[in-house]
C-alpha atoms as a PDB file:
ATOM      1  CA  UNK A   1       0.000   0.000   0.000  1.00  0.00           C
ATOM      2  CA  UNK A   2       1.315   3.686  -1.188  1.00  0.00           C
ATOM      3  CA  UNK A   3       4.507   1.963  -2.701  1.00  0.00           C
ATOM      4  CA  UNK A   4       6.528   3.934  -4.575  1.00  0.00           C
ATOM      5  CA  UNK A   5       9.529   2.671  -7.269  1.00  0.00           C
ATOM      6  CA  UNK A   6      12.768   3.027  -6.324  1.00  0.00           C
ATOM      7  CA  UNK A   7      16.328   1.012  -6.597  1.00  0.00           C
ATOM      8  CA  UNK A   8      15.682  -1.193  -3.251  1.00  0.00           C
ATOM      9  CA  UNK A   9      12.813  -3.323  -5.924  1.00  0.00           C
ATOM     10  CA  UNK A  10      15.226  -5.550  -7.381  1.00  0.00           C
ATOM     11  CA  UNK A  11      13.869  -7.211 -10.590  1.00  0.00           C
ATOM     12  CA  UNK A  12      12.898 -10.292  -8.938  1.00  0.00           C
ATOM     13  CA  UNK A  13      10.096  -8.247  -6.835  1.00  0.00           C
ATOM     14  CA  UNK A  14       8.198  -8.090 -10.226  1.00  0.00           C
ATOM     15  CA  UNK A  15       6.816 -11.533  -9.726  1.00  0.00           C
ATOM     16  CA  UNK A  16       5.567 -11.348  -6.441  1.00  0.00           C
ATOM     17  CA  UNK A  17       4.045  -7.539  -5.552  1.00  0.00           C
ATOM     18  CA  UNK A  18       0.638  -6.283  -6.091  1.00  0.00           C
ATOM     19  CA  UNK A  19       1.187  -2.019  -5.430  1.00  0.00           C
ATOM     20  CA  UNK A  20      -1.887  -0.322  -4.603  1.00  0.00           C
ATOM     21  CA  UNK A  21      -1.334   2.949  -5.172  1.00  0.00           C
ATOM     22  CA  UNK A  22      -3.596   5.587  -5.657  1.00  0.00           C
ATOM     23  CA  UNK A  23      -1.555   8.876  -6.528  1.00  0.00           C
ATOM     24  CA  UNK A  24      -1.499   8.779 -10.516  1.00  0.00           C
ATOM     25  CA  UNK A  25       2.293   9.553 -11.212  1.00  0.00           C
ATOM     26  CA  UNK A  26       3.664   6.852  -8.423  1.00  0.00           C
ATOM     27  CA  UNK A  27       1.084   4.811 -10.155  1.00  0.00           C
ATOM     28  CA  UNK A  28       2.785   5.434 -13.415  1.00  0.00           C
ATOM     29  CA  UNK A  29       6.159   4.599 -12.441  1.00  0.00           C
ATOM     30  CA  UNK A  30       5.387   1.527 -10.905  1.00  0.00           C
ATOM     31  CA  UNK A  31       3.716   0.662 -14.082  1.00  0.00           C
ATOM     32  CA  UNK A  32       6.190   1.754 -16.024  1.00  0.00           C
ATOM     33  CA  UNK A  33       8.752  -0.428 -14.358  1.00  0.00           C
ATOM     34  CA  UNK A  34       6.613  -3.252 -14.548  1.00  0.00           C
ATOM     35  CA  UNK A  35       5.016  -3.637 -11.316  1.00  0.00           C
ATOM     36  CA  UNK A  36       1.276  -4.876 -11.119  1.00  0.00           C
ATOM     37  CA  UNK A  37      -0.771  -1.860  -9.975  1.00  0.00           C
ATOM     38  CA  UNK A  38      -4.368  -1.828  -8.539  1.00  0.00           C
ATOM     39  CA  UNK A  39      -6.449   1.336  -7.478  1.00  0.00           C
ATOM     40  CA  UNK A  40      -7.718  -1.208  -4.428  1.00  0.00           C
ATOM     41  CA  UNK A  41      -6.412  -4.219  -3.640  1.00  0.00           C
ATOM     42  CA  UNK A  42      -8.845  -7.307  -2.740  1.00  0.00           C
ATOM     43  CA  UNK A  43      -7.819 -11.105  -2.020  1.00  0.00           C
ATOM     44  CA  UNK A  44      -5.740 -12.532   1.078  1.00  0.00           C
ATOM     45  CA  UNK A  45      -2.032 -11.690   1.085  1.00  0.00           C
ATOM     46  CA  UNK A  46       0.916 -13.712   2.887  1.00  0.00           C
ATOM     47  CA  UNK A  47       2.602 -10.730   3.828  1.00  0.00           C
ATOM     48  CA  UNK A  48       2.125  -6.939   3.294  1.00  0.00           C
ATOM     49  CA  UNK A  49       3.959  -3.726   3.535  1.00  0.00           C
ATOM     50  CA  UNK A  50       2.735  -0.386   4.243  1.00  0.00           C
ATOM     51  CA  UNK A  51       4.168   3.081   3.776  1.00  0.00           C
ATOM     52  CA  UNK A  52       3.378   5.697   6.530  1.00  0.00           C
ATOM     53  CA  UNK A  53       2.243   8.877   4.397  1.00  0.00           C
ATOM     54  CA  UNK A  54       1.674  11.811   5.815  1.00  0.00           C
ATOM     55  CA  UNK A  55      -1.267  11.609   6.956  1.00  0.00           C
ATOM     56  CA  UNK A  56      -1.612   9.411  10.435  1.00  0.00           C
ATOM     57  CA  UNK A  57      -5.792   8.707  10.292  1.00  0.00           C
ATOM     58  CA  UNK A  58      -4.488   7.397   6.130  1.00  0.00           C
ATOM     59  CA  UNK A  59      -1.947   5.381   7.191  1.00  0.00           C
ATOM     60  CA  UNK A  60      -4.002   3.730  10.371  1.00  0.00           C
ATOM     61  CA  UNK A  61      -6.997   2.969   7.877  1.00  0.00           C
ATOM     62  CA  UNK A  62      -4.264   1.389   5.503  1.00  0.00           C
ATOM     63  CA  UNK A  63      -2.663  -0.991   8.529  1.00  0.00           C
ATOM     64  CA  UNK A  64      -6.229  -1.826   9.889  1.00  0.00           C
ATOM     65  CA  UNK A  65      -6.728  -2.628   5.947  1.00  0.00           C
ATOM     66  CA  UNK A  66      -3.597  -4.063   5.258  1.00  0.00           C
ATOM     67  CA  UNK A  67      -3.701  -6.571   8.598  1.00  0.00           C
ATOM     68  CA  UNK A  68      -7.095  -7.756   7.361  1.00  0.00           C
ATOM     69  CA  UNK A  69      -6.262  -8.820   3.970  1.00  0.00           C
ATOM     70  CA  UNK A  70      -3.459 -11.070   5.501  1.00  0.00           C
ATOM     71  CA  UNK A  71      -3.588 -14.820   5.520  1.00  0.00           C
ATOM     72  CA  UNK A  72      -3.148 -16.251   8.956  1.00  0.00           C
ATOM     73  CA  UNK A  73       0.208 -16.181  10.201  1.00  0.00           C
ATOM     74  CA  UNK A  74       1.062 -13.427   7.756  1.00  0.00           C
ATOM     75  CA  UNK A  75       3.218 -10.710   7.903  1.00  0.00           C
ATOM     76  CA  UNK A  76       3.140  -7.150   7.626  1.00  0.00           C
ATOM     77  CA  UNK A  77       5.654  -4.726   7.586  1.00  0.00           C
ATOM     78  CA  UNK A  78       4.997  -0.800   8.371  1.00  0.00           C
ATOM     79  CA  UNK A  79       8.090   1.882   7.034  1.00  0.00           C
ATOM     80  CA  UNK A  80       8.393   5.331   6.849  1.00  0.00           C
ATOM     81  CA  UNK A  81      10.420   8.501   7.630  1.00  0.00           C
ATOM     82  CA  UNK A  82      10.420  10.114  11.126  1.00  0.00           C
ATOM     83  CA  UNK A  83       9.791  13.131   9.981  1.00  0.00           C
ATOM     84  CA  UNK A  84       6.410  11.683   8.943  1.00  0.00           C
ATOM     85  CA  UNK A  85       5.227  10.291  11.748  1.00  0.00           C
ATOM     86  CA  UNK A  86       6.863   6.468  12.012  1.00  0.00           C
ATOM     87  CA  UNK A  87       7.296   6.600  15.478  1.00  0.00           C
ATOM     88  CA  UNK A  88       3.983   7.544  16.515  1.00  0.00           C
ATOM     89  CA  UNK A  89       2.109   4.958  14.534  1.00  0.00           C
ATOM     90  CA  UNK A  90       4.620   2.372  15.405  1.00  0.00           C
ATOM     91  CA  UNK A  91       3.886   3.042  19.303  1.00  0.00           C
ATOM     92  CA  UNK A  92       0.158   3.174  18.014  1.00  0.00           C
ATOM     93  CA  UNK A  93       0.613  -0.583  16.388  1.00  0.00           C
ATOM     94  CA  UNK A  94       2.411  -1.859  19.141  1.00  0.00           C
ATOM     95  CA  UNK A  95      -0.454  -1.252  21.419  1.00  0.00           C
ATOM     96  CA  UNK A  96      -3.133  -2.703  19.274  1.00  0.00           C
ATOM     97  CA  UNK A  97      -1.371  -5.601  17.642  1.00  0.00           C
ATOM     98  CA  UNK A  98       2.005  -6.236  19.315  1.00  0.00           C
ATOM     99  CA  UNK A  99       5.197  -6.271  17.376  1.00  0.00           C
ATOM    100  CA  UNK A 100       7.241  -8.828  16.288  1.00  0.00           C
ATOM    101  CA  UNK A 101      10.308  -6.516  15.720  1.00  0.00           C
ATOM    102  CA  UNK A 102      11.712  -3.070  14.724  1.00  0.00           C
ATOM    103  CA  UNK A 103      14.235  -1.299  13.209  1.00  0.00           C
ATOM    104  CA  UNK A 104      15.378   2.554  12.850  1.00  0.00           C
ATOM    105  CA  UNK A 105      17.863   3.589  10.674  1.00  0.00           C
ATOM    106  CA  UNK A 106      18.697   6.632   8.386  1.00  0.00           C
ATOM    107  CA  UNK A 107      15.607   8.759  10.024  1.00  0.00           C
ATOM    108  CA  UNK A 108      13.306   6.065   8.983  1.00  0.00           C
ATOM    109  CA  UNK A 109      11.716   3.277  10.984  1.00  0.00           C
ATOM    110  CA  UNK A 110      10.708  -0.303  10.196  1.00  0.00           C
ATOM    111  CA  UNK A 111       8.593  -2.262  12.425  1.00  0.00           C
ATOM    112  CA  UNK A 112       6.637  -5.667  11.821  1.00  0.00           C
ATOM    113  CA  UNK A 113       4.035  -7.885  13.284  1.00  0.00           C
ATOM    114  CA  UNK A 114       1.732 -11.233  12.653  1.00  0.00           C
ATOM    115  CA  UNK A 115      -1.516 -11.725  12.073  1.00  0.00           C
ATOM    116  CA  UNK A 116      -2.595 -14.702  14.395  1.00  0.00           C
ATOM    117  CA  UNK A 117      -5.786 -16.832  14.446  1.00  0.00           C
ATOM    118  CA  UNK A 118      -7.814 -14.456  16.747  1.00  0.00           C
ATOM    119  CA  UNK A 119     -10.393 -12.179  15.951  1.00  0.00           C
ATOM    120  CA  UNK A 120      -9.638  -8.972  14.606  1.00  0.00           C
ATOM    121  CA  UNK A 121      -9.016  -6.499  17.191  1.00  0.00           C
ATOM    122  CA  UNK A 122     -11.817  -3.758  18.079  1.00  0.00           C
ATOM    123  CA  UNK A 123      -9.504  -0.534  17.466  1.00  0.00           C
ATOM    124  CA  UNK A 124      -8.417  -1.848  14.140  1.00  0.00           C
ATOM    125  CA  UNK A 125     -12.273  -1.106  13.458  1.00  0.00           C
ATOM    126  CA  UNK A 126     -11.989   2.443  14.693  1.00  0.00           C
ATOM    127  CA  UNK A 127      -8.796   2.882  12.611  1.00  0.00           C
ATOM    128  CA  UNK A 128     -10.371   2.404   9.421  1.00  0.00           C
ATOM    129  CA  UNK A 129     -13.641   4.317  10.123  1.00  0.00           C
ATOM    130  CA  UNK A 130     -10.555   7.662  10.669  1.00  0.00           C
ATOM    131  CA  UNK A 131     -10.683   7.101   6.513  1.00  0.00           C
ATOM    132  CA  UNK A 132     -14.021   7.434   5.930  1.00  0.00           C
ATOM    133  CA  UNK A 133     -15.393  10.283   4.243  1.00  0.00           C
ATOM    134  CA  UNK A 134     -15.710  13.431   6.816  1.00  0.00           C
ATOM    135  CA  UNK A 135     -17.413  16.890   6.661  1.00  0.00           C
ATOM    136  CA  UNK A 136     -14.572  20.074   5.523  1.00  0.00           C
ATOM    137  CA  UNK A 137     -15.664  22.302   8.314  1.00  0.00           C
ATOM    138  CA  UNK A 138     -19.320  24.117   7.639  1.00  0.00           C
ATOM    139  CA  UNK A 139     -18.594  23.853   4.056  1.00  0.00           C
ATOM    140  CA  UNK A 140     -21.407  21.324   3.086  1.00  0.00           C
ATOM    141  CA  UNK A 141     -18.110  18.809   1.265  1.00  0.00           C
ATOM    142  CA  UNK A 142     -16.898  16.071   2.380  1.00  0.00           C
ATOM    143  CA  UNK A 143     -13.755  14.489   2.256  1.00  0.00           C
ATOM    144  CA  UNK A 144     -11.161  11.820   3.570  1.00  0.00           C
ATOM    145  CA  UNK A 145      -7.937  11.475   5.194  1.00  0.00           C
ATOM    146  CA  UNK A 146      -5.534  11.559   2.115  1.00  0.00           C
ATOM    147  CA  UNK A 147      -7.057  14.017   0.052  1.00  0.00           C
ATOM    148  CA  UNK A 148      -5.827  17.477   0.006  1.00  0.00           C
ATOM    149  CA  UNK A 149      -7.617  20.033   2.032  1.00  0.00           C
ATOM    150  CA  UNK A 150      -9.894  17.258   3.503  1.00  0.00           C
ATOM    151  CA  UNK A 151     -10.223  19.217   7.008  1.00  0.00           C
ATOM    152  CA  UNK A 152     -10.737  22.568   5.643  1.00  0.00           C
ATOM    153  CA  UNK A 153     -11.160  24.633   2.546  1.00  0.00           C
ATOM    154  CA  UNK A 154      -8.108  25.578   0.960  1.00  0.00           C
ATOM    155  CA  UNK A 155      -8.013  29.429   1.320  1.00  0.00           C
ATOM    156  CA  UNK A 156      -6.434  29.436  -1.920  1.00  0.00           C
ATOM    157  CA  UNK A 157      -9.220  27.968  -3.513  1.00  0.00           C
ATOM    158  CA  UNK A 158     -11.379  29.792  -1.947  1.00  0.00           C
ATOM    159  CA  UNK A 159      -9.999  33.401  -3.360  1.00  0.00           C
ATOM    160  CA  UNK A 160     -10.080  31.420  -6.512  1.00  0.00           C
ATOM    161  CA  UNK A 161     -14.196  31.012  -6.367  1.00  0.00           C
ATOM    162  CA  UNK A 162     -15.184  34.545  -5.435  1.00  0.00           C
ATOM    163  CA  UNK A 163     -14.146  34.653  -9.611  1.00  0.00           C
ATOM    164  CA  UNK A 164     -16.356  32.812 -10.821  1.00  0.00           C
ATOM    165  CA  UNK A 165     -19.324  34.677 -12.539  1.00  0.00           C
ATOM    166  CA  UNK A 166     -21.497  34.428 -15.388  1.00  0.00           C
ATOM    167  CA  UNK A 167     -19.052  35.413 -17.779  1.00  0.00           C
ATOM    168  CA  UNK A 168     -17.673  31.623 -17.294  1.00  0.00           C
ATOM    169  CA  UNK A 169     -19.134  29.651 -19.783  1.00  0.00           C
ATOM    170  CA  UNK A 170     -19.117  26.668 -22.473  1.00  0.00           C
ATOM    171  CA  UNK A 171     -16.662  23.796 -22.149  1.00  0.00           C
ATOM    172  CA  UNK A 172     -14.612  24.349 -18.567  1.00  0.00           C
ATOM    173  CA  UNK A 173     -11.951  22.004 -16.923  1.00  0.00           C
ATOM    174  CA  UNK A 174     -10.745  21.986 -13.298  1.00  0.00           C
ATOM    175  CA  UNK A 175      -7.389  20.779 -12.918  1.00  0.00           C
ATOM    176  CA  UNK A 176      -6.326  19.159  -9.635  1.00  0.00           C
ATOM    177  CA  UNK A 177      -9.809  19.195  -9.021  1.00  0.00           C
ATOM    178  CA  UNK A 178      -9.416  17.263  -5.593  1.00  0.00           C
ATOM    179  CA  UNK A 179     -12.614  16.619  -3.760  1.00  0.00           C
ATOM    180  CA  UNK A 180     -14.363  18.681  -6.317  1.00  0.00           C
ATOM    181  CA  UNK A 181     -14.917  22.500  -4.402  1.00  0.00           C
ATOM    182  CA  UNK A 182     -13.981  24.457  -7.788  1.00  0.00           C
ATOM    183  CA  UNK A 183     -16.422  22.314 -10.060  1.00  0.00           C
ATOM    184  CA  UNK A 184     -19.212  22.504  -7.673  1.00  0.00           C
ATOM    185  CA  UNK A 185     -18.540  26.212  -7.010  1.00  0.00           C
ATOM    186  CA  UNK A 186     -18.745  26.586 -10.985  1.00  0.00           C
ATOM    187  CA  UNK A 187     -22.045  24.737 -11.135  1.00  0.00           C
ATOM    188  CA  UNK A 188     -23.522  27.082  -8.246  1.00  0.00           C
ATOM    189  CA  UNK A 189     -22.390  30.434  -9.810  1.00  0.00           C
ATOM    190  CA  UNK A 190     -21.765  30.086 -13.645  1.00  0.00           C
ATOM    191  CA  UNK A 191     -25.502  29.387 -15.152  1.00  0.00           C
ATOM    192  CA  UNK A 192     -23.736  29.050 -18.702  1.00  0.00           C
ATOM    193  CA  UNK A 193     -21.515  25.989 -17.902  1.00  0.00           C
ATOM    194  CA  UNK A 194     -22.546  23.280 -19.923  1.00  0.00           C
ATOM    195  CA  UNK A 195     -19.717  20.417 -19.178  1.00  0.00           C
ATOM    196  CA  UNK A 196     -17.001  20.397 -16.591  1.00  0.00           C
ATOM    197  CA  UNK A 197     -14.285  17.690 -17.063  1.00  0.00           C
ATOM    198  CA  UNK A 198     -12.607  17.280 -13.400  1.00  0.00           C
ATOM    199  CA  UNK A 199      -8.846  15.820 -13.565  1.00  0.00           C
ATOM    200  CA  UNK A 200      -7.241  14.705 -10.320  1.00  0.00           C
ATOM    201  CA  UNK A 201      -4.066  12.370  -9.515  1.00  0.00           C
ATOM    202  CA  UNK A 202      -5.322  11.186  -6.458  1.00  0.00           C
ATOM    203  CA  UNK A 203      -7.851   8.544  -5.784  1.00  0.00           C
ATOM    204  CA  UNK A 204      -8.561   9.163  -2.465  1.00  0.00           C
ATOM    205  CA  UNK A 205      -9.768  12.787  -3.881  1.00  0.00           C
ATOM    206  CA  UNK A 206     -11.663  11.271  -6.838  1.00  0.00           C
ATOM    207  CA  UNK A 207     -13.890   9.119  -4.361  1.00  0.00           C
ATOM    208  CA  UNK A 208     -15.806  12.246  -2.870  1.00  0.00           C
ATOM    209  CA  UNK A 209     -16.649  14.148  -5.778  1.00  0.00           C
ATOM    210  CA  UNK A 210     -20.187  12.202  -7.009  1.00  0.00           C
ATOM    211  CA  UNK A 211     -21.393  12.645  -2.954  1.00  0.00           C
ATOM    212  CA  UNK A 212     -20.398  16.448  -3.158  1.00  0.00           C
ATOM    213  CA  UNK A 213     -21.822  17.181  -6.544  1.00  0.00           C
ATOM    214  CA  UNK A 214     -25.274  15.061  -4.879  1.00  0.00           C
ATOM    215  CA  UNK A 215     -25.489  17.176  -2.208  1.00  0.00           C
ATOM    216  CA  UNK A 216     -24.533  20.502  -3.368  1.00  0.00           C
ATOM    217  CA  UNK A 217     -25.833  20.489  -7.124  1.00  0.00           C
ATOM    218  CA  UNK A 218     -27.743  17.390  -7.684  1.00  0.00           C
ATOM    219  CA  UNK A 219     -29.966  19.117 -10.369  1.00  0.00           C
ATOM    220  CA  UNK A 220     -26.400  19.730 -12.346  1.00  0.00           C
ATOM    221  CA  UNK A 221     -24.148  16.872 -11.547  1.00  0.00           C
ATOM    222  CA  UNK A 222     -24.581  14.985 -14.810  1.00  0.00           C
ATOM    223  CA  UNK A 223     -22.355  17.752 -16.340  1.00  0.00           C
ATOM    224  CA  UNK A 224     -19.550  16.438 -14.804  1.00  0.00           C
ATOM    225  CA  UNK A 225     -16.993  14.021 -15.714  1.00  0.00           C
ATOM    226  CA  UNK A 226     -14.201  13.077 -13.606  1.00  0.00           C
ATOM    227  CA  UNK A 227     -10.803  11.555 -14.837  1.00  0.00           C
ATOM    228  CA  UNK A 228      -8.054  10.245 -12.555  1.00  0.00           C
ATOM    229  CA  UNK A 229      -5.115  11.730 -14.367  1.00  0.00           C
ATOM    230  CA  UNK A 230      -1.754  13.339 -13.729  1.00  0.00           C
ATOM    231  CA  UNK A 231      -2.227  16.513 -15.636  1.00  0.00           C
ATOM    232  CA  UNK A 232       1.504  17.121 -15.605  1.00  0.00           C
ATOM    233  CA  UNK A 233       2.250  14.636 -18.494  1.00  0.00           C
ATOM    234  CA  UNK A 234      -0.867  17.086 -20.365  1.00  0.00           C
ATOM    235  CA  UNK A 235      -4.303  16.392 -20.729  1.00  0.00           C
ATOM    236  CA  UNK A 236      -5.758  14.131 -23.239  1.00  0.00           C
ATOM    237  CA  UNK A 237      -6.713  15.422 -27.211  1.00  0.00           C
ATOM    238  CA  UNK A 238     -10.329  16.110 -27.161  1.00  0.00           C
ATOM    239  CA  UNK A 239     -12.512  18.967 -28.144  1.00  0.00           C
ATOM    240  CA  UNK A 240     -10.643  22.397 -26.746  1.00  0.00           C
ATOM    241  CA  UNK A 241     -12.083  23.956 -23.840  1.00  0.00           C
ATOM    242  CA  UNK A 242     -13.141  27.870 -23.666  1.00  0.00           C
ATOM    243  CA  UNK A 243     -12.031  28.159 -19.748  1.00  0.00           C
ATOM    244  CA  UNK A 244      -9.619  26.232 -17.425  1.00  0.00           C
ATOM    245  CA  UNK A 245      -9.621  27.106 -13.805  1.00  0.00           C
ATOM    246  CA  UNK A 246      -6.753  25.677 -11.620  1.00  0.00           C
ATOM    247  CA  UNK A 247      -5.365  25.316  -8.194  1.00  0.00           C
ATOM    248  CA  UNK A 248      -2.316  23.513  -8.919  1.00  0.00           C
ATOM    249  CA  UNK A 249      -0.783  21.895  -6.529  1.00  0.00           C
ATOM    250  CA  UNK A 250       3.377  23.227  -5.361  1.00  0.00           C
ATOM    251  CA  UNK A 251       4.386  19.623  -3.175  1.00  0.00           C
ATOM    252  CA  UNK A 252       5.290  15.985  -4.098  1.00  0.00           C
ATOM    253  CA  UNK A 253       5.655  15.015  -1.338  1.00  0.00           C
ATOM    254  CA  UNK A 254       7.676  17.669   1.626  1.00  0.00           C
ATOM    255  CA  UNK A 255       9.405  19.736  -0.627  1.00  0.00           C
ATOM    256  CA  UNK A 256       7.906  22.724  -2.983  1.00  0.00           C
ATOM    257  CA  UNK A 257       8.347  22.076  -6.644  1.00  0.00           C
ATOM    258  CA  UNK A 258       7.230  25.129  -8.776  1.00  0.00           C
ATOM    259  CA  UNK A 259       7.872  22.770 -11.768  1.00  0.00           C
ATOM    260  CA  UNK A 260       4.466  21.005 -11.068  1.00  0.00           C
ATOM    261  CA  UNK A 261       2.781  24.295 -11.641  1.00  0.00           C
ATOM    262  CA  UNK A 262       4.385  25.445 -14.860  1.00  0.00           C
ATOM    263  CA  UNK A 263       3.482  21.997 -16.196  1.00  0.00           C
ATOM    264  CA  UNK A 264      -0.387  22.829 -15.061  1.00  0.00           C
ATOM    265  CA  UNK A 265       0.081  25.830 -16.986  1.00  0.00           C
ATOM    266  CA  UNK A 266       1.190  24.393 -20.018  1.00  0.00           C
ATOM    267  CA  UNK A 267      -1.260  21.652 -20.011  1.00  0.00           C
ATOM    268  CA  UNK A 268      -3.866  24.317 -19.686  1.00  0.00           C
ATOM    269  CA  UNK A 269      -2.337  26.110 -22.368  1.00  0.00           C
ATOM    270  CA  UNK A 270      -2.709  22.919 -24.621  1.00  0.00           C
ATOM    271  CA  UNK A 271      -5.872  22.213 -23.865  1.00  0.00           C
ATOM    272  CA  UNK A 272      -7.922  25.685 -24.407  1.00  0.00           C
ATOM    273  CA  UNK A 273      -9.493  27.035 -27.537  1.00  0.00           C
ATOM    274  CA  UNK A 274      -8.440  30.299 -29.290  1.00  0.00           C
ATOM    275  CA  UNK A 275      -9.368  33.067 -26.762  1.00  0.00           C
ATOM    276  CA  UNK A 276      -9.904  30.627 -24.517  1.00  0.00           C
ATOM    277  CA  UNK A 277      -9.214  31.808 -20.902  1.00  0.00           C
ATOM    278  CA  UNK A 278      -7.341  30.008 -17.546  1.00  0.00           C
ATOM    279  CA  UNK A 279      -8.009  31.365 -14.572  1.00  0.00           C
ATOM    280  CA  UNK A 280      -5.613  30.567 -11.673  1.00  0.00           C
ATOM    281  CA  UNK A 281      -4.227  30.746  -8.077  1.00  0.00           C
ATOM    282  CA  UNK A 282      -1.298  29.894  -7.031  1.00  0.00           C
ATOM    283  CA  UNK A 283       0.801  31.051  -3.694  1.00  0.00           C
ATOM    284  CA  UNK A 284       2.067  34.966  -4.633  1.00  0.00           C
ATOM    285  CA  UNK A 285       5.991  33.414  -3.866  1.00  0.00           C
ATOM    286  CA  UNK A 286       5.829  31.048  -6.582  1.00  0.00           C
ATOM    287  CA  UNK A 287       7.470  32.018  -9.940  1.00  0.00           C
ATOM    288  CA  UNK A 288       4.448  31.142 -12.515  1.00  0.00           C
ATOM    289  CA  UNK A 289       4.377  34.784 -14.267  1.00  0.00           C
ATOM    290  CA  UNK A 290       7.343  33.687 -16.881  1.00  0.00           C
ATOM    291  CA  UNK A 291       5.224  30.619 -18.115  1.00  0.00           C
ATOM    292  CA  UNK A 292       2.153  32.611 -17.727  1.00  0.00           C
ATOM    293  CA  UNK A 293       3.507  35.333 -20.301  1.00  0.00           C
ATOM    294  CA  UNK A 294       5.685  32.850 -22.220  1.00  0.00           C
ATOM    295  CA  UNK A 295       2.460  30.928 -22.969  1.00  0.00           C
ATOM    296  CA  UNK A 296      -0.458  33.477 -23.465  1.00  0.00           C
ATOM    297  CA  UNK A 297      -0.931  36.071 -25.256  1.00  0.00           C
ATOM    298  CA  UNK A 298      -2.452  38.202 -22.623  1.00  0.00           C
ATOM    299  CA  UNK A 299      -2.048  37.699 -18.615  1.00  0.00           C
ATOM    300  CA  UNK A 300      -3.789  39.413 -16.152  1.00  0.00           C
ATOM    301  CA  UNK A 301      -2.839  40.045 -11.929  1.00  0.00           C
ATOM    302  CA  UNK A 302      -6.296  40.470 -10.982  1.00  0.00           C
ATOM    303  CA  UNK A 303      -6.156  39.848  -7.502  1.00  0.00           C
ATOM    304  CA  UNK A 304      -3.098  39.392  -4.499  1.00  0.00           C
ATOM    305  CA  UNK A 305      -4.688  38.391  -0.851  1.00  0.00           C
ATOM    306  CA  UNK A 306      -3.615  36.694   1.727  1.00  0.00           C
ATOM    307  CA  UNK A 307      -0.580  35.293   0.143  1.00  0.00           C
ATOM    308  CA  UNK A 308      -1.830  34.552  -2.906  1.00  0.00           C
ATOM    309  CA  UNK A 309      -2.313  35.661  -6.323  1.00  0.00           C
ATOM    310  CA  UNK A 310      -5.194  35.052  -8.712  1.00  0.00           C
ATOM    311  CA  UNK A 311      -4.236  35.621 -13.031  1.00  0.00           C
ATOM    312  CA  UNK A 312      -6.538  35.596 -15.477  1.00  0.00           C
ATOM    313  CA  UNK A 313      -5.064  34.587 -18.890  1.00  0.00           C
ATOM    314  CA  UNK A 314      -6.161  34.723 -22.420  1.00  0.00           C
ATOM    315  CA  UNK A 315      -4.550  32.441 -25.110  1.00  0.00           C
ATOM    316  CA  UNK A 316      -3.015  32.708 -28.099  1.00  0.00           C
ATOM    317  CA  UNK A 317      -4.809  32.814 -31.388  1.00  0.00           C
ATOM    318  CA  UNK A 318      -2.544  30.286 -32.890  1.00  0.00           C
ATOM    319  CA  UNK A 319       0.110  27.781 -31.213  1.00  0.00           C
END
């Protein structure tokens, strides 16, 4: 669970791993180097291995998960950086399950246990219920551990969607759409959208947006179609689109990476009719005006609050 490629998968692990990973570029990788990869993995397992992420209720859910899909007498193993948490889930495991062994080593930590014949333990029952979709504050979403922004809207976002008006209209794609707050915001405040296509890398994202649209625009969800997709490696051909709005995303994992936003941008940039327009946030100490102006024709500062800056861009009339 959450495995991602590296040089410690020797060839001969191709055989005998089934990766469930739902983050669309680790996904890719794996694939890519030949692993077997499943959104959700089903079955009994002699032995498992989990990945602490950075988010504790994810990574409990995934153990409570991961423990039931073993055979008995199986193994699992839990590793992950310090800095992420390790320690504290390892005391956590300890307590419920009892381990079998640990180690710690180059500010990671490795720890292991057995499944035996007994039932399955009460608080492995709580653990995975910490996953379940949960409400974002009073903002009428839900969400789940995992998922960017699950606890709260992202203020970001949010600066984005005051925007929005009637003048949005047509064909209009959300990139990193997460849990699906730009689309329904869209549907609520643009009358003239006629089709949204929503494109998000991560699963765990993906899985809220037909409850949100239900509850918050039922009368409109049919004009939405989500794809799981890492809209760094572009968007696929299809009709263009006459808007784009876009929170990209700055982290892959702890560190900032302003490269994932210039790729949003030029996927955006690919993807939008003549005159089309994007319409963007992004955190005001990120570098995206060179791509911005090295990619449309026009580009627009139309708002800077709270850290953040919102550009409105018009494209090209050719390419």
């Amino acid at each position: 669970m959450r495995p991602e490629g590296g040089e410690g998968l020797e060839d001969g692990w191709r055989e005998h791993l089934v990766c469930e990973q739902g983050f669309k570029p680790a996904a890719d990788r794996l694939a890519q180097a030949g692993f077997l990869v499943v959104d959700r993995l089903e079955g009994s397992f002699p032995a498992g291995l989990v990945l602490v992420t950075k988010h504790k209720a994810e990574t409990l859910a995934n153990i409570a998960r991961a423990w039931e899909l073993l055979e008995p007498g199986g193994l699992l193993l839990v590793c992950g950086a310090k800095a992420l948490g390790a320690a504290s889930i390892e005391r956590e495991v300890d307590q419920a399950l009892g381990l079998e062994g640990q180690l710690s080593k180059h500010q990671a930590r490795v720890f292991w246990t057995r499944r035996g014949d007994g039932p399955v333990p009460e608080l492995l029952a709580q653990w995975r219920q910490g996953a379940e979709p949960r409400p974002v504050g009073d903002s009428g979403f839900v969400a789940r551990a995992g998922a960017f922004g699950a606890s709260q809207v992202d203020r970001g976002s949010a600066i984005l969607a005051a925007h929005f008006t009637d003048a949005i209209a047509g064909r209009v794609a959300d990139l990193g759409g997460g849990w699906g707050y730009l689309t329904v915001r869209l549907l609520q405040q643009c009358p003239e959208v006629t089709d949204i296509d929503l494109f998000e890398a991560e699963t765990l994202a993906l899985a809220d947006v037909p409850a949100n649209l239900a509850r918050l625009v039922p009368d409109k969800a049919d004009r939405v179609a989500c794809h799981w997709l890492d809209v760094c490696a572009g968007l696929p051909k299809c009709a263009p689109y006459d808007w784009i709005v876009c929170n990209p995303p700055f982290h892959e994992g702890r560190k900032a990476d302003p490269a994932i936003g210039r790729a949003f941008i030029t996927a955006a940039w690919a993807a939008i009719r003549r005159r089309g327009k994007f319409l963007m946030v992004a955190n005001q100490s990120l570098p995206y005006e060179v791509e911005l102006r090295r990619r449309f024709r026009e580009v627009e500062l139309i708002e800077q609050k709270d850290g953040f800056k919102v550009y409105l861009s018009t494209n090209r009339h050719d390419r």
